[in-house]
PDB file of N, CA and C in Angstrom:
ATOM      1  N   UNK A   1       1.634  43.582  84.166  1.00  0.00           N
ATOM      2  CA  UNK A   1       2.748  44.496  84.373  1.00  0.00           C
ATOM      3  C   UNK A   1       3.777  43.898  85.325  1.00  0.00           C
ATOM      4  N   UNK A   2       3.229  43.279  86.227  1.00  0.00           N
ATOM      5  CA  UNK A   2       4.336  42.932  87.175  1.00  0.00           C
ATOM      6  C   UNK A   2       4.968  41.485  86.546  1.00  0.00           C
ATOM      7  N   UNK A   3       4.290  41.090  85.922  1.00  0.00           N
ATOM      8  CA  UNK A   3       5.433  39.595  85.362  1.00  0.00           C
ATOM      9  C   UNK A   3       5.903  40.558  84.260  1.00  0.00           C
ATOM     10  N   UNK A   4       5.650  41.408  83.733  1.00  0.00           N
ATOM     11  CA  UNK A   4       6.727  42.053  82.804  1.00  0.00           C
ATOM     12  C   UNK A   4       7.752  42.059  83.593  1.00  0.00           C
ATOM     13  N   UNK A   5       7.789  43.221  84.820  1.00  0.00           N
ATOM     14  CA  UNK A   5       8.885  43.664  85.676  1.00  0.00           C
ATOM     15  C   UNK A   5       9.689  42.343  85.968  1.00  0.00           C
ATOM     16  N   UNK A   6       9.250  41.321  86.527  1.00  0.00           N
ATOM     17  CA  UNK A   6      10.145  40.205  87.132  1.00  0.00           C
ATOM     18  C   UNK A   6      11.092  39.854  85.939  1.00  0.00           C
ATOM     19  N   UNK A   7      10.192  40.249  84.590  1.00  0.00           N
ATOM     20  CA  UNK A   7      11.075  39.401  83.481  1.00  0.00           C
ATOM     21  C   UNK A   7      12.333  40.102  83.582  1.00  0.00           C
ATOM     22  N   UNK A   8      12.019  41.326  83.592  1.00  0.00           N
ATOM     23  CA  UNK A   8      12.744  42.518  82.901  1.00  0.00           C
ATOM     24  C   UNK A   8      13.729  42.100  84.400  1.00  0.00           C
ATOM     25  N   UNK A   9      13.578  42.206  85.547  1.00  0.00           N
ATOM     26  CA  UNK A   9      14.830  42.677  86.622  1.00  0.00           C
ATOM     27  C   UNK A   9      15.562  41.211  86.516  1.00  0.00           C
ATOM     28  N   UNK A  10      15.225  40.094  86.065  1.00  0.00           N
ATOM     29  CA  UNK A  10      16.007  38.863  85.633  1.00  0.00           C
ATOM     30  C   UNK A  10      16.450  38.657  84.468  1.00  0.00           C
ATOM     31  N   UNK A  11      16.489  39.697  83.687  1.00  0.00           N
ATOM     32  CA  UNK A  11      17.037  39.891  82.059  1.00  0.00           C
ATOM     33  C   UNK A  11      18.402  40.519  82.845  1.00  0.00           C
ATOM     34  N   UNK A  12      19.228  40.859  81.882  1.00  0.00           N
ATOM     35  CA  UNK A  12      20.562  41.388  81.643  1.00  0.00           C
ATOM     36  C   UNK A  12      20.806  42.833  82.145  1.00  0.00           C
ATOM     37  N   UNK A  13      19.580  43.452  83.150  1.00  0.00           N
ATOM     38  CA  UNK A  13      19.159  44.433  83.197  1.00  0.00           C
ATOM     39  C   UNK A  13      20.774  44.648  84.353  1.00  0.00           C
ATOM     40  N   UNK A  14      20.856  44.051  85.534  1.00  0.00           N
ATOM     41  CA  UNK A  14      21.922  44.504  86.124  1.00  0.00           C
ATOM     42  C   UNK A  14      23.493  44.248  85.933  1.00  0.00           C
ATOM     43  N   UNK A  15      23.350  43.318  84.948  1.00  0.00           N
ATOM     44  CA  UNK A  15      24.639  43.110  84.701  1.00  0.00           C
ATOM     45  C   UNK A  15      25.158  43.662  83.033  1.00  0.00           C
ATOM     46  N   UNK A  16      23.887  44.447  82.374  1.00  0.00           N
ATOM     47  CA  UNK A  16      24.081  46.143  81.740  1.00  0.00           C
ATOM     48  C   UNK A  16      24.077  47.411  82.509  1.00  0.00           C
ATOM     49  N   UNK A  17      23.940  47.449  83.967  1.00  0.00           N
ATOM     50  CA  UNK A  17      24.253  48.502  84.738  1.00  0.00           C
ATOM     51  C   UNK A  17      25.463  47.958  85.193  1.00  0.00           C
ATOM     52  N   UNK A  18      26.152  47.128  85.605  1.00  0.00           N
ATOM     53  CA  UNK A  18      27.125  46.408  86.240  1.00  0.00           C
ATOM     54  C   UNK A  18      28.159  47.348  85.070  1.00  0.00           C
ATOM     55  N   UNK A  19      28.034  46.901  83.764  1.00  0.00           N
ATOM     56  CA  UNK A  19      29.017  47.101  82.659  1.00  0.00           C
ATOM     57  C   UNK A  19      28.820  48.811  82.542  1.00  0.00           C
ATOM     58  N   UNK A  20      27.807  49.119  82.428  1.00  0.00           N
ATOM     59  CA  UNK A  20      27.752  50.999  82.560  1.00  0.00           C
ATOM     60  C   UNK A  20      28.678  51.445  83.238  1.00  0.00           C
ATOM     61  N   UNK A  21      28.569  50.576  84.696  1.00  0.00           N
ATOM     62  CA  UNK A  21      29.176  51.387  85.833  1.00  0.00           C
ATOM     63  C   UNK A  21      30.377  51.378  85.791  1.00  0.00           C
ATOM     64  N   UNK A  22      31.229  50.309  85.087  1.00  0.00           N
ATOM     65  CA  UNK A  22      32.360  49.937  84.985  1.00  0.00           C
ATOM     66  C   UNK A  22      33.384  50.949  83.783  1.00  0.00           C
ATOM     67  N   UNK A  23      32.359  51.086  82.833  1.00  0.00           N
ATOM     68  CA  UNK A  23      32.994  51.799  82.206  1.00  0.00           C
ATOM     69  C   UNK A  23      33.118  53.027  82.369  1.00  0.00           C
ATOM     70  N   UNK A  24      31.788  54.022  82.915  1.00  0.00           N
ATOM     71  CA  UNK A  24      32.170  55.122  83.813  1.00  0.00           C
ATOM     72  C   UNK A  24      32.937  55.738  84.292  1.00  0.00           C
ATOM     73  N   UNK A  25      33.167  54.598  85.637  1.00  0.00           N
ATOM     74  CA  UNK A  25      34.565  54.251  86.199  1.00  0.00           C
ATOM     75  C   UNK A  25      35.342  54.556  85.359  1.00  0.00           C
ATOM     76  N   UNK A  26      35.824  53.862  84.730  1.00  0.00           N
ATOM     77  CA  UNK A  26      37.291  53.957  84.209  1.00  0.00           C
ATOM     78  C   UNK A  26      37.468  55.211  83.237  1.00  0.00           C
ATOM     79  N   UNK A  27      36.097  55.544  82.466  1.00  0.00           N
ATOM     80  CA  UNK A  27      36.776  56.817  81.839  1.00  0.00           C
ATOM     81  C   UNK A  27      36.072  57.987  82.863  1.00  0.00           C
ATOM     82  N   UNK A  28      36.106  57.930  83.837  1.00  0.00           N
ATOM     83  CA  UNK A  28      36.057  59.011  85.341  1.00  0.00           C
ATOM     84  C   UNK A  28      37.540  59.243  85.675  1.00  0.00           C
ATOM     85  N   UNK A  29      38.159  58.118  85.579  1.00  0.00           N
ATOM     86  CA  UNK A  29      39.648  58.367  85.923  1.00  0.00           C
ATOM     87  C   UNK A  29      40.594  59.208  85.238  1.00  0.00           C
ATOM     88  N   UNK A  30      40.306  59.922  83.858  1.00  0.00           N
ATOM     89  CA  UNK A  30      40.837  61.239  83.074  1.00  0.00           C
ATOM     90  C   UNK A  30      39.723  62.121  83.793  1.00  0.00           C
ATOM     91  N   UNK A  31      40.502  63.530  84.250  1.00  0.00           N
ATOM     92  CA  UNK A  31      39.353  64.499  84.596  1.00  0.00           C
ATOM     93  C   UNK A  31      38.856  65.117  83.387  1.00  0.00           C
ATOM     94  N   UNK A  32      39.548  65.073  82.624  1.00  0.00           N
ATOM     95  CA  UNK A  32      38.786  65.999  81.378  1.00  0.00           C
ATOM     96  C   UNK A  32      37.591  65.172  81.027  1.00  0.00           C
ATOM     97  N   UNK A  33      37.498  63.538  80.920  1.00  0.00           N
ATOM     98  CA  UNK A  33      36.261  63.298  80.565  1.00  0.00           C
ATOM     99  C   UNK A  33      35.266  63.179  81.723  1.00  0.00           C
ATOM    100  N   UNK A  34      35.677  63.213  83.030  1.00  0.00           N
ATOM    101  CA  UNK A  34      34.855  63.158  84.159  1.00  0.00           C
ATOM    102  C   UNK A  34      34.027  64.617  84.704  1.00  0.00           C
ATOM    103  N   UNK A  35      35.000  65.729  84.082  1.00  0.00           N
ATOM    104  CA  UNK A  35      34.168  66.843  84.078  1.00  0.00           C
ATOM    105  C   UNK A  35      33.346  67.212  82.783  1.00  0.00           C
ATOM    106  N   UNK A  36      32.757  66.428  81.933  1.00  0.00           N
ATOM    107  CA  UNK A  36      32.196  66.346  80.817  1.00  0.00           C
ATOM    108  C   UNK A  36      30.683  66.354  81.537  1.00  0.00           C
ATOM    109  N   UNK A  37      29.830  67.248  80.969  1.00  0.00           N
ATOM    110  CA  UNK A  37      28.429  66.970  80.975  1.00  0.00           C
ATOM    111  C   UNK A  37      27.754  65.778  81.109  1.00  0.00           C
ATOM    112  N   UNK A  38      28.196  65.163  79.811  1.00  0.00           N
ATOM    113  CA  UNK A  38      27.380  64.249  79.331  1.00  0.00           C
ATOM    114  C   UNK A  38      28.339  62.943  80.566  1.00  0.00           C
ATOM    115  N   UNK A  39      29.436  63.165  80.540  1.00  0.00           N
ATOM    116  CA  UNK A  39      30.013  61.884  81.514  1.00  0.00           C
ATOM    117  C   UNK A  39      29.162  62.045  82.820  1.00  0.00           C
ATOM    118  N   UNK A  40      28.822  62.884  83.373  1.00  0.00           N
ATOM    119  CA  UNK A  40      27.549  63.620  84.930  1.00  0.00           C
ATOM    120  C   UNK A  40      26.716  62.867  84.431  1.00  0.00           C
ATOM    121  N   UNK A  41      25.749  63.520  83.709  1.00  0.00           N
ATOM    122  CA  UNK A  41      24.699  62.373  82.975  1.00  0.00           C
ATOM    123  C   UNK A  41      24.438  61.336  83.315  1.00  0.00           C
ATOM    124  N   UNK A  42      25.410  60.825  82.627  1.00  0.00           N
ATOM    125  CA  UNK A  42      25.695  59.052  82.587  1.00  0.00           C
ATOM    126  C   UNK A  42      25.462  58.638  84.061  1.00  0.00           C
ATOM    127  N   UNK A  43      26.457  59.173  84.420  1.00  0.00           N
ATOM    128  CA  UNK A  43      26.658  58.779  85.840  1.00  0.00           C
ATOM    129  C   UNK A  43      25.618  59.068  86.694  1.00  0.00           C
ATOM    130  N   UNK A  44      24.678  59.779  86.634  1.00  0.00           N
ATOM    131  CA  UNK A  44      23.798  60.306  87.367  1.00  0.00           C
ATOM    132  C   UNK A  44      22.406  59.249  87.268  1.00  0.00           C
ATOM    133  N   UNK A  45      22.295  59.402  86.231  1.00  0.00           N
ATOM    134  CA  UNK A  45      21.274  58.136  84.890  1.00  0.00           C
ATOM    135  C   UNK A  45      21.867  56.202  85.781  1.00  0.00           C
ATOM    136  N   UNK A  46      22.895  56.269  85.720  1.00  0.00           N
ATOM    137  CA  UNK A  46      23.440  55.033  86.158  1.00  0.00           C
ATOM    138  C   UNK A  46      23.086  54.461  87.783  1.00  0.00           C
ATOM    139  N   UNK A  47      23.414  55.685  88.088  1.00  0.00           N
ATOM    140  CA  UNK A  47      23.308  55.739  89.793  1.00  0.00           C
ATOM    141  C   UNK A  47      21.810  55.860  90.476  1.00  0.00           C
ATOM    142  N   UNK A  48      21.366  56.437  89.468  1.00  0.00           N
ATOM    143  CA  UNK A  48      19.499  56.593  89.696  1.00  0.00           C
ATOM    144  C   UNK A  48      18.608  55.341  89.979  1.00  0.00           C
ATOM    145  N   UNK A  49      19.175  54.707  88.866  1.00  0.00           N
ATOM    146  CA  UNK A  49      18.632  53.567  88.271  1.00  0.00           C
ATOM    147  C   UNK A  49      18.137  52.186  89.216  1.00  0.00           C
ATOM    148  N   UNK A  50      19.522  51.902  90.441  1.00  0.00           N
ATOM    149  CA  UNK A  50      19.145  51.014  91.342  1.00  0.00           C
ATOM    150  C   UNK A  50      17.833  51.562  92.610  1.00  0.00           C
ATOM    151  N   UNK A  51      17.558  52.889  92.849  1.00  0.00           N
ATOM    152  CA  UNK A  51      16.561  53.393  93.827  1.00  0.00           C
ATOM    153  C   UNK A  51      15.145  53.633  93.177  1.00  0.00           C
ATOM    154  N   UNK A  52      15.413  53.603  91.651  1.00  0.00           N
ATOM    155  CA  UNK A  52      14.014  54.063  90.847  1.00  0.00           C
ATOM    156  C   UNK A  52      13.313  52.422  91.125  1.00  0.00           C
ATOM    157  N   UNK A  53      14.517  51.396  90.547  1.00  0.00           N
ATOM    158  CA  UNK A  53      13.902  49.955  90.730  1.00  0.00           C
ATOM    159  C   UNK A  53      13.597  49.610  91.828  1.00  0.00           C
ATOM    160  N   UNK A  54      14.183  49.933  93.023  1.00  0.00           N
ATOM    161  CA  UNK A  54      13.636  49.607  93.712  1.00  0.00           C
ATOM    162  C   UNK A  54      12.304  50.237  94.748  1.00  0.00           C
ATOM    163  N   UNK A  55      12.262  51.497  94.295  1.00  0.00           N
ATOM    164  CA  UNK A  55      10.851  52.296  94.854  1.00  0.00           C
ATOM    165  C   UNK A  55       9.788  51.403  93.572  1.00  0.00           C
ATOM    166  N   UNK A  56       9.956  50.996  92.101  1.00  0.00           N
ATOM    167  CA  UNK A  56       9.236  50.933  91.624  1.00  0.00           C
ATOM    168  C   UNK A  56       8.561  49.388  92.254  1.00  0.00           C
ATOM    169  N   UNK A  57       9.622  48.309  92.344  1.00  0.00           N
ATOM    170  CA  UNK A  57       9.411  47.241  93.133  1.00  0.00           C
ATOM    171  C   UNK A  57       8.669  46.734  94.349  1.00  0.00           C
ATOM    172  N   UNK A  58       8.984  48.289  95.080  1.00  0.00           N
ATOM    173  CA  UNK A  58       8.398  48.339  96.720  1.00  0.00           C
ATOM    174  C   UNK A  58       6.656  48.886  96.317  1.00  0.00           C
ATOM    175  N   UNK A  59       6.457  49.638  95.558  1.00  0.00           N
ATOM    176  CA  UNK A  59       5.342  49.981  95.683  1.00  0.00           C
ATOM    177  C   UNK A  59       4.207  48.400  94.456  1.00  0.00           C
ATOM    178  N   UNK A  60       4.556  47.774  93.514  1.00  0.00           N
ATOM    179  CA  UNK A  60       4.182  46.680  93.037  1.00  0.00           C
ATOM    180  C   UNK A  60       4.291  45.616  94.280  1.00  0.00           C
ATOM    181  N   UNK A  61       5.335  45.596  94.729  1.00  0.00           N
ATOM    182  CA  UNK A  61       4.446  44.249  96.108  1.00  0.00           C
ATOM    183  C   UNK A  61       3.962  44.974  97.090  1.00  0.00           C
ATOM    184  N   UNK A  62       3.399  46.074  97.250  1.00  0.00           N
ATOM    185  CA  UNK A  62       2.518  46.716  98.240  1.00  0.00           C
ATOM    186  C   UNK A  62       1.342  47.023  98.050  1.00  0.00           C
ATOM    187  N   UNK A  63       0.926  46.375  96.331  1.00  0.00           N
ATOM    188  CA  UNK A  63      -0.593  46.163  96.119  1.00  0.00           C
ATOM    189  C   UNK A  63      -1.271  44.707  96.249  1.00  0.00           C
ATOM    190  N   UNK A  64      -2.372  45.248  96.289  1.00  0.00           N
ATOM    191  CA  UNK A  64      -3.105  44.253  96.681  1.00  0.00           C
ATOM    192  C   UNK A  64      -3.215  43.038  96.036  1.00  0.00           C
ATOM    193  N   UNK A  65      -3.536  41.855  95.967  1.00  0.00           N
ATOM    194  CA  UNK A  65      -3.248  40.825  95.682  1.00  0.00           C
ATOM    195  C   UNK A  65      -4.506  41.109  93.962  1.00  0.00           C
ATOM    196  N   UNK A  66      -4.441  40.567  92.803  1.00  0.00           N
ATOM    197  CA  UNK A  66      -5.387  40.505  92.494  1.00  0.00           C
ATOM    198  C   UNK A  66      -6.686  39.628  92.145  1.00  0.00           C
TER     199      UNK A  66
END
């Protein structure tokens, strides 16, 4: 599991949140689509994403060796 994870956080993984965030951004800047549900969502989903990886990270190097 954990050489999965290393693969996965050195894949394209942040620089497809990089591009999420970017586009967000920019359609955040009309309020009609920034007060959209699904635009919250996104954004919420987007913003989650760097504290989930890294609680998931912190607790994988805080086990024991095997």
């Amino acid at each position: 599991m954990s050489g999965y994870l290393a693969v996965l956080a050195d894949s394209d993984l942040f620089g497809t949140l990089a591009i999420l965030s970017l586009i967000l951004a920019l359609t955040g800047l009309r309020n009609k689509s920034r007060n959209s549900k699904l635009h919250r969502l996104l954004t919420f989903i987007v913003l989650m994403a760097i504290p989930v990886m890294h609680g998931i990270g912190t607790y994988f190097l805080n086990l024991p060796p095997a």
